[in-house]
Protein backbone atom coordinates (compact mmCIF):
# COMPACT_ATOMS: atom_id res chain seq x y z
CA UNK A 1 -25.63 25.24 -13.33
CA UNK A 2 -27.22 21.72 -12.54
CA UNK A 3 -24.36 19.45 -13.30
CA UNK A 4 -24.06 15.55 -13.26
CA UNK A 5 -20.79 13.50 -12.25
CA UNK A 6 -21.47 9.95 -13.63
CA UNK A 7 -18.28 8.00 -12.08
CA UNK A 8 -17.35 4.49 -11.78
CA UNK A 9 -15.96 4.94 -8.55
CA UNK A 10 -16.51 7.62 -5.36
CA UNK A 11 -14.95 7.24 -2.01
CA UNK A 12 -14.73 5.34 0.16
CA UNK A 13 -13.99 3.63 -3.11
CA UNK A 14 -10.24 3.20 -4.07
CA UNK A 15 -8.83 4.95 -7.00
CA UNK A 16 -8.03 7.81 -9.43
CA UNK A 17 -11.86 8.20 -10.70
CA UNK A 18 -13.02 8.28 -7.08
CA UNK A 19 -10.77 11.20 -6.30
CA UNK A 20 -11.95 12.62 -9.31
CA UNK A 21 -14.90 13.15 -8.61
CA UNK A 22 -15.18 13.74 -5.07
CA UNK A 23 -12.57 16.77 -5.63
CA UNK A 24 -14.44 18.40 -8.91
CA UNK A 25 -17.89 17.99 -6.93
CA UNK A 26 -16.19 20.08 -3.82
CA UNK A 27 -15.22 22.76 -6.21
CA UNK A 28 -17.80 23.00 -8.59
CA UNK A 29 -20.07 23.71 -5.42
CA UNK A 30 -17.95 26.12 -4.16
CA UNK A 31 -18.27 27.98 -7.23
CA UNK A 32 -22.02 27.84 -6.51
CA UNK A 33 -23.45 25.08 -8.99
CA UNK A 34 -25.55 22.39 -7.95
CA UNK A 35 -24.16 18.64 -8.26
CA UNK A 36 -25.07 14.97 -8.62
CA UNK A 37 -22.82 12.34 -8.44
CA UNK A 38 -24.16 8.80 -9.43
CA UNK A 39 -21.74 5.84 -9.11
CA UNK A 40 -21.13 2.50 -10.59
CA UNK A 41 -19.20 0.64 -8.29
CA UNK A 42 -22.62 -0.47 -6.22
CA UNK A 43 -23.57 -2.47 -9.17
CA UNK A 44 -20.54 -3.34 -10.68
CA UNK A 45 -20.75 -7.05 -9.24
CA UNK A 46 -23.75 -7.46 -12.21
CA UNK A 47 -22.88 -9.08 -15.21
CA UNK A 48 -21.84 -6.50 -18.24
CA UNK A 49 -25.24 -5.71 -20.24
CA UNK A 50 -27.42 -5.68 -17.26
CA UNK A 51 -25.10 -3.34 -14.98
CA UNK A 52 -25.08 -0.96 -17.84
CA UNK A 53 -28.81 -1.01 -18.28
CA UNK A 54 -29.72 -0.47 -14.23
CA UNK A 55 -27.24 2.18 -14.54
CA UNK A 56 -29.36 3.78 -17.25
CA UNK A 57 -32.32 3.93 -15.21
CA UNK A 58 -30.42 5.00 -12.20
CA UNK A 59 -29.43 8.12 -13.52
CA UNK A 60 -32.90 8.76 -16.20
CA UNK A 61 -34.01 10.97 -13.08
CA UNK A 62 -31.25 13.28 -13.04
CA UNK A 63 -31.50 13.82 -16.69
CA UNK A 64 -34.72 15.59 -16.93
CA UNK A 65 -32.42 17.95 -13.77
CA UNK A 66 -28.84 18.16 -15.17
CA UNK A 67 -27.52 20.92 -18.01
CA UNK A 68 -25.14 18.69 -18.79
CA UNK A 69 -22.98 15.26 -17.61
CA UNK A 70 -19.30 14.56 -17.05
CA UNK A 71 -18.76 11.21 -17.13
CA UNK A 72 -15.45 9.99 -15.68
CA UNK A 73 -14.76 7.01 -18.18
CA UNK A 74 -15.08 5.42 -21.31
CA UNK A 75 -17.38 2.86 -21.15
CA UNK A 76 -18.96 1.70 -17.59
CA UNK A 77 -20.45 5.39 -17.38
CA UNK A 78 -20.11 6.72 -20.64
CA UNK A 79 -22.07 4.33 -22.55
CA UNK A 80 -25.30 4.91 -20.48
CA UNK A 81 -24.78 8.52 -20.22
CA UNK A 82 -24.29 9.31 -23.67
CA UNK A 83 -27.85 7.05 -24.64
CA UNK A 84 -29.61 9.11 -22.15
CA UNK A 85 -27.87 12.67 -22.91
CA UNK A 86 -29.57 11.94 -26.22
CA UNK A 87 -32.38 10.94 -25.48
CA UNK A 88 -32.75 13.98 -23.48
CA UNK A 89 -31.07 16.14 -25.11
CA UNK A 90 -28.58 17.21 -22.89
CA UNK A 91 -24.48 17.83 -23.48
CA UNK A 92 -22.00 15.34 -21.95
CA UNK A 93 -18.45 15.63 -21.39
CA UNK A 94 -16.19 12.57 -21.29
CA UNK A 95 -13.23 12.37 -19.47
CA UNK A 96 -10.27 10.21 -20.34
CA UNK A 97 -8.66 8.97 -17.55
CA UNK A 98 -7.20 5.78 -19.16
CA UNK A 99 -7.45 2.63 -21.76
CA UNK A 100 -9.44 0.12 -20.42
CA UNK A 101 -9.53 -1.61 -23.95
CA UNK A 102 -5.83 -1.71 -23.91
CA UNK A 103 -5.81 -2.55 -20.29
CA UNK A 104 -8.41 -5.55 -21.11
CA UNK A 105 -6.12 -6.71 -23.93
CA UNK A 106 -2.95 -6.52 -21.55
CA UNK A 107 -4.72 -8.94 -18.78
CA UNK A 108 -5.85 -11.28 -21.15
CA UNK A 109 -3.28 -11.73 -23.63
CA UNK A 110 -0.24 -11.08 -21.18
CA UNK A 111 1.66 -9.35 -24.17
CA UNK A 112 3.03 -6.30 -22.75
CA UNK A 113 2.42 -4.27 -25.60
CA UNK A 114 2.82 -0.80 -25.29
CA UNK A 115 0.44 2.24 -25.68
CA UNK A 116 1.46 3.58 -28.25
CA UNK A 117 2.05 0.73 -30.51
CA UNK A 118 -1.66 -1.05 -29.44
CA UNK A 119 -3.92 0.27 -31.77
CA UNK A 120 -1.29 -0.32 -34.57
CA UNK A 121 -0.43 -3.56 -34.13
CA UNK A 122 -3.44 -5.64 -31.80
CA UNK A 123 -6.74 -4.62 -33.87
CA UNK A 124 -6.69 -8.16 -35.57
CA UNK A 125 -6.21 -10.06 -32.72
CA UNK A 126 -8.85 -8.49 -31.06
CA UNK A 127 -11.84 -11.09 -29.05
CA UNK A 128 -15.56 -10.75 -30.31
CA UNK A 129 -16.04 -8.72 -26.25
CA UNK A 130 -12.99 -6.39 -27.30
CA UNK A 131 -14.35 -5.58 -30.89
CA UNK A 132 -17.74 -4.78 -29.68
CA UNK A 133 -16.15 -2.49 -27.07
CA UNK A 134 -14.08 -1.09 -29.71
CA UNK A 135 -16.79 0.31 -31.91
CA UNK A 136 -18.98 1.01 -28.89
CA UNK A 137 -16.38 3.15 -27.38
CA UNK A 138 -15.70 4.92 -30.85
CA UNK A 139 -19.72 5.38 -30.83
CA UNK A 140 -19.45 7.18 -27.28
CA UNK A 141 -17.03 9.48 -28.75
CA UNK A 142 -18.39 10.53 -31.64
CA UNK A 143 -21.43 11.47 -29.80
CA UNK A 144 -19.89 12.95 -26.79
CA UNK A 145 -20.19 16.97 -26.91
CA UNK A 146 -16.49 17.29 -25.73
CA UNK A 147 -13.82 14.55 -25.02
CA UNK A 148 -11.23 15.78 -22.31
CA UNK A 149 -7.90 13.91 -22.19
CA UNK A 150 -5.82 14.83 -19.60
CA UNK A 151 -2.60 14.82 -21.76
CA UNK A 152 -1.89 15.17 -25.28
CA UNK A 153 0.31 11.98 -25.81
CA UNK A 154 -2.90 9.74 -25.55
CA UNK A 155 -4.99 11.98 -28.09
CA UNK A 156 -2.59 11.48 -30.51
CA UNK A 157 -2.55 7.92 -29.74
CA UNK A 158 -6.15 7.90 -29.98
CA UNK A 159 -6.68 10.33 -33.04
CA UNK A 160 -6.64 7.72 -35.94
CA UNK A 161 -8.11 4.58 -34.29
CA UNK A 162 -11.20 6.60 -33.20
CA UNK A 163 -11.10 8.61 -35.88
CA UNK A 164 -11.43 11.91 -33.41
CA UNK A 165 -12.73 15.21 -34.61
CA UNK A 166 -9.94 16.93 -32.79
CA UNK A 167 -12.20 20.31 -32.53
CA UNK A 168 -14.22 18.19 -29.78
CA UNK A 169 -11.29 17.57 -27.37
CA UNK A 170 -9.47 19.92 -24.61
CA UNK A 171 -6.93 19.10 -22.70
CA UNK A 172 -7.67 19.30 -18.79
CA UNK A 173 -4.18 18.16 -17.41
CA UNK A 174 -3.92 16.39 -13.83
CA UNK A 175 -3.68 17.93 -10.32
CA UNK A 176 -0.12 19.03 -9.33
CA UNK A 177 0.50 21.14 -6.34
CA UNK A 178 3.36 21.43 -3.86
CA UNK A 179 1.94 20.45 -0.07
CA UNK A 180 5.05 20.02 1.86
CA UNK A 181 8.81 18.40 1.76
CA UNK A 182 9.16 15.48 3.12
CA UNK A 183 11.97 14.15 5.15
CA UNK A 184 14.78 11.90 3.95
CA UNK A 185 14.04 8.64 5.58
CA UNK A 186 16.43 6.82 7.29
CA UNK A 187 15.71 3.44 5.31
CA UNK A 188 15.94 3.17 1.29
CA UNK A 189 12.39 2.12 0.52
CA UNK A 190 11.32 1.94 -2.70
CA UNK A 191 7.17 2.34 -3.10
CA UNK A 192 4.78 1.06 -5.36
CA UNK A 193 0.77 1.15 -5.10
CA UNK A 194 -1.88 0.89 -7.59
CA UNK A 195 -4.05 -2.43 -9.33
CA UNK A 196 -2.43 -5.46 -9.48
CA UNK A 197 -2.24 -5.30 -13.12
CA UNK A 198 -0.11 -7.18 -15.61
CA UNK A 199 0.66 -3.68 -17.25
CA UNK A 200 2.09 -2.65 -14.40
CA UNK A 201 5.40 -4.51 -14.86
CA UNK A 202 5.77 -5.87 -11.04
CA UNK A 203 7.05 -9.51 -11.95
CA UNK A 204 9.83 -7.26 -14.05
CA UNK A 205 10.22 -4.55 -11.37
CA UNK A 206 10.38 -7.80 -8.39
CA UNK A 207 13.20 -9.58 -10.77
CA UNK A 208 15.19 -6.34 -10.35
CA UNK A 209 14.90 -5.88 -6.51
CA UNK A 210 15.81 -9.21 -6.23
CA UNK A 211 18.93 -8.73 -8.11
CA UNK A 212 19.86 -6.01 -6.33
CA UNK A 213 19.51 -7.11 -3.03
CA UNK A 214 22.03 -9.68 -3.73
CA UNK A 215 24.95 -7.02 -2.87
CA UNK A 216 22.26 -4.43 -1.59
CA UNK A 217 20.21 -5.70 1.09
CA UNK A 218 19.54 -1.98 2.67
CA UNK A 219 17.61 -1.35 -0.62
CA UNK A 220 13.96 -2.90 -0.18
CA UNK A 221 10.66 -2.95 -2.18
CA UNK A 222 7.32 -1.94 -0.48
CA UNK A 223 3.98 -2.89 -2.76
CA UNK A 224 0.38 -2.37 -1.71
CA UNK A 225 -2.78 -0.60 -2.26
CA UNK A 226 -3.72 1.64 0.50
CA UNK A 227 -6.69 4.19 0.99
CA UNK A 228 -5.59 8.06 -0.21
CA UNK A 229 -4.95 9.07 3.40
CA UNK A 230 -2.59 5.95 4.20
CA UNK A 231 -0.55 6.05 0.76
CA UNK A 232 -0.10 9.95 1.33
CA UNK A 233 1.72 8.64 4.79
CA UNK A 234 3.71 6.22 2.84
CA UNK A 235 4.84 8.43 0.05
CA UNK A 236 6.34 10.47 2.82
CA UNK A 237 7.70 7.76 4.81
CA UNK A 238 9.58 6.50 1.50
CA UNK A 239 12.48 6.90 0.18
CA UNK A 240 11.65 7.20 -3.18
CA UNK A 241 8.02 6.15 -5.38
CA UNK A 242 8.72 4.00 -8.61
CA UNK A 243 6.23 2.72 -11.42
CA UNK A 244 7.67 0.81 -14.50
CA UNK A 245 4.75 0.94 -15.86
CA UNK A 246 4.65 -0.90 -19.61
CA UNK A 247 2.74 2.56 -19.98
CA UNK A 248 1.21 5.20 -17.85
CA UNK A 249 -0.84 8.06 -18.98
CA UNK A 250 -0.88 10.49 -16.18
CA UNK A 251 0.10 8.05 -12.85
CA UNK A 252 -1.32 9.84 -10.08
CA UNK A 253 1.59 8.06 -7.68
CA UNK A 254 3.87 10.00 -9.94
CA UNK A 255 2.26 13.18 -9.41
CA UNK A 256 1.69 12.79 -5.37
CA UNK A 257 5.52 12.05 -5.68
CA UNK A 258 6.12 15.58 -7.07
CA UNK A 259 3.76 17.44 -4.88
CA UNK A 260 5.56 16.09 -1.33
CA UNK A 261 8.94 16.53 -3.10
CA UNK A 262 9.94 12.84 -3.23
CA UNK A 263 12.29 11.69 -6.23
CA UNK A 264 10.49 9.10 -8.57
CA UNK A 265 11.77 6.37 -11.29
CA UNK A 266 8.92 6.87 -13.91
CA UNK A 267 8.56 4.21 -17.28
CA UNK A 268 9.33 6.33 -20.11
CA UNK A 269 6.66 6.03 -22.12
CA UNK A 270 4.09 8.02 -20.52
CA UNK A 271 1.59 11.08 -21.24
CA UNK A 272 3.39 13.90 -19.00
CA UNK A 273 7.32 13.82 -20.25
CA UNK A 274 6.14 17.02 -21.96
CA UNK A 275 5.88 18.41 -18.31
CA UNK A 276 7.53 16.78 -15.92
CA UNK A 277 11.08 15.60 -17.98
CA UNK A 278 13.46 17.98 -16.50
CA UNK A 279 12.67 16.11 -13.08
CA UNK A 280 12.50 12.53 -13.73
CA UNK A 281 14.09 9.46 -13.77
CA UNK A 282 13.08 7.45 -16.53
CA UNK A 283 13.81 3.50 -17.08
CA UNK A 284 12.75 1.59 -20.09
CA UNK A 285 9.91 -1.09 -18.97
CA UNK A 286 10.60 -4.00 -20.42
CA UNK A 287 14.56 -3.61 -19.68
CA UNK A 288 15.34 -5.14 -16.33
CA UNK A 289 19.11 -4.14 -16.14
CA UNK A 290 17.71 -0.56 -16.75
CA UNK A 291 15.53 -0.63 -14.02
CA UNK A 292 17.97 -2.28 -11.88
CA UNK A 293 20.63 0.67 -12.99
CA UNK A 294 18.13 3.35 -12.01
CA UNK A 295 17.05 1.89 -8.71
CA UNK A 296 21.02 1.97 -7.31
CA UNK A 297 21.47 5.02 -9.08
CA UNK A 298 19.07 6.87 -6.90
CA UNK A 299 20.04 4.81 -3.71
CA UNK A 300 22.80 6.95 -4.17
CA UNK A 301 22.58 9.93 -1.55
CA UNK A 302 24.19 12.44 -3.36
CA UNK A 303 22.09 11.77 -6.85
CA UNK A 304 18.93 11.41 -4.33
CA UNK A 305 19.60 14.80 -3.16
CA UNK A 306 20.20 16.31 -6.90
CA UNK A 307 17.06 14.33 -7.76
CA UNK A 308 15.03 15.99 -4.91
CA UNK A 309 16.19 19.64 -5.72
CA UNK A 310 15.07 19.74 -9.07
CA UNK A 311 11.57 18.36 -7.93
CA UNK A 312 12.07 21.11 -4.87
CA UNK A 313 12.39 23.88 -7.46
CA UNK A 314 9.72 22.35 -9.89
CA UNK A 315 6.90 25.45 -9.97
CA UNK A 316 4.14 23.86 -11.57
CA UNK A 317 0.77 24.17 -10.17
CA UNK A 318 -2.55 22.56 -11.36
CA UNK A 319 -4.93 23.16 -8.63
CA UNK A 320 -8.54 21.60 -8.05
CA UNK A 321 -10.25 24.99 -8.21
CA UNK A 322 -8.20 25.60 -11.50
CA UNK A 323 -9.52 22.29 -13.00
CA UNK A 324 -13.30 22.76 -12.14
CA UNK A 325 -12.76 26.21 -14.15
CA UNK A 326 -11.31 24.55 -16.81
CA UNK A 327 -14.53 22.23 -17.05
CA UNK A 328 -16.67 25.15 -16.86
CA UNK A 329 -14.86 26.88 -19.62
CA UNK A 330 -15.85 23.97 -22.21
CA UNK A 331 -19.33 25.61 -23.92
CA UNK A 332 -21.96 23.45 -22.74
């Protein structure tokens, strides 16, 4: 098949969407199907309107090539793939990878409000720019051939709002796969990485590591964003990877955590308790003492090492190959 890969991002670009699709375009060409891949980032600096319209034209000429699209987000790529699917008649998946509505709302309001309470609580207090993406992200949806979420916490968090015709959706879960143990280091570092995001709790998780190092000074706090190579090296340089998220979907730190064997401290209101709850740590997000709690609990060798065995013996694997498949498998 001729497929497309509309993504916002690609490497050398930074983030989950980039090693999205640079991972499903290996595979899907090792399986013998000819790929695409048209990216947004290169534009991205336009205002919103005109970004979205250049990106229509930029991808009109693989239209009349494609089968069929998968585009790796809701709106930046969806929007203009979906118009010119239609107009060309040609089937598009879209794949959930996130909320940037809820994400949007988060920055601007600074309410950390959580998932799974936005849609029923927020709608009124929406802005005229988060109405209108609102409806035109419900639009994409309804005339998407398939959605894909990658868990089925944020369907059902998505169901009512967009009104989803569940018989459109699959579930195409996240990459897990054991590489190799890493080593216990000989410092206590505790790891974050992703956007600087108001969502992502770090004035709450900072607040607690500076509590703690009042009687714990061995215990430290490392925050960045690195490229995928460099934050594989520091996941198995650290002691242990944490993300208090308010919410998380499917954090790909979490999951890199699990496949070099490292213990984690995961917010617990996420999208993958379902699979990965007899091996985590959770702590409540907007609970500082919690978080606190957790962190010396796992500085704690022997609960570190208890931690570690359970992810050790944790079988699970969700391969690359297995995920193109899975794509494949949805009629196009």
């Amino acid at each position: 098949m001729k497929i497309l890969i509309a993504t916002p991002l690609y490497p050398p670009d930074i983030g989950g969407p980039a090693q999205y699709a640079y991972n499903l375009e290996r595979e899907f060409k090792n399986l013998g199907h000819k790929v695409r891949v048209k990216k947004f980032s290169d534009i991205k600096h336009l205002p919103s309107g005109l970004r979205h319209f250049i990106y229509f034209c930029k991808i009109l000429p693989a239209m009349f090539w494609t089968d069929w699209c998968l585009a790796l987000d809701t709106f930046s790529v969806a929007l203009p793939v979906v118009l010119a699917a239609k107009l060309f008649g040609k089937k598009t998946i879209i794949r959930i990878g996130g909320d940037f509505l809820w994400e949007q709302y988060v920055e601007r309001t600074g309410k950390l409000i959580l998932l799974r309470n936005f849609y029923q609580t927020e709608l009124e207090f929406f802005s005229k720019k988060e109405k209108i993406i609102f409806r035109l992200t419900k639009w994409i949806l309804h005339h998407a051939t398939t959605i894909v979420f990658s868990t089925d916490w944020q369907r059902q968090i998505w169901r009512k709002p967009y009104k989803l015709n569940l018989a459109k959706t699959v579930i195409v879960e996240n990459y897990y796969n054991i590489k190799e143990l890493s080593f216990l280091p000989s410092t206590k570092n505790f790891l974050w990485a992703g956007r600087y995001l108001k969502l992502k709790n770090l004035d709450y998780l900072k607040q607690a590591f500076i509590s703690i190092q009042l009687d714990r000074p061995d215990l430290s706090l490392e925050i960045g964003q690195w490229s995928p190579q460099k934050l594989e090296e520091k996941i198995k340089t650290s002691y242990a990877v944490i993300v208090p998220s308010i919410s998380e979907i499917s954090p790909n730190l979490i999951l890199s955590a699990v496949n070099y064997g490292k213990p984690f401290i995961l917010t617990l209101e996420n999208g993958i308790n379902n699979r990965l709850e007899e091996i985590a740590l959770l702590v409540d997000p907007i609970n500082i003492e919690d978080i606190k709690n957790k962190i010396i609990w796992l500085a704690d060798e022997q609960n570190y090492l208890k931690q570690q065995k359970k992810i050790i013996n944790f079988s699970f694997i969700h391969s690359w190959s297995k995920m193109a498949s899975e794509f494949l498998a949805i009629p196009h």
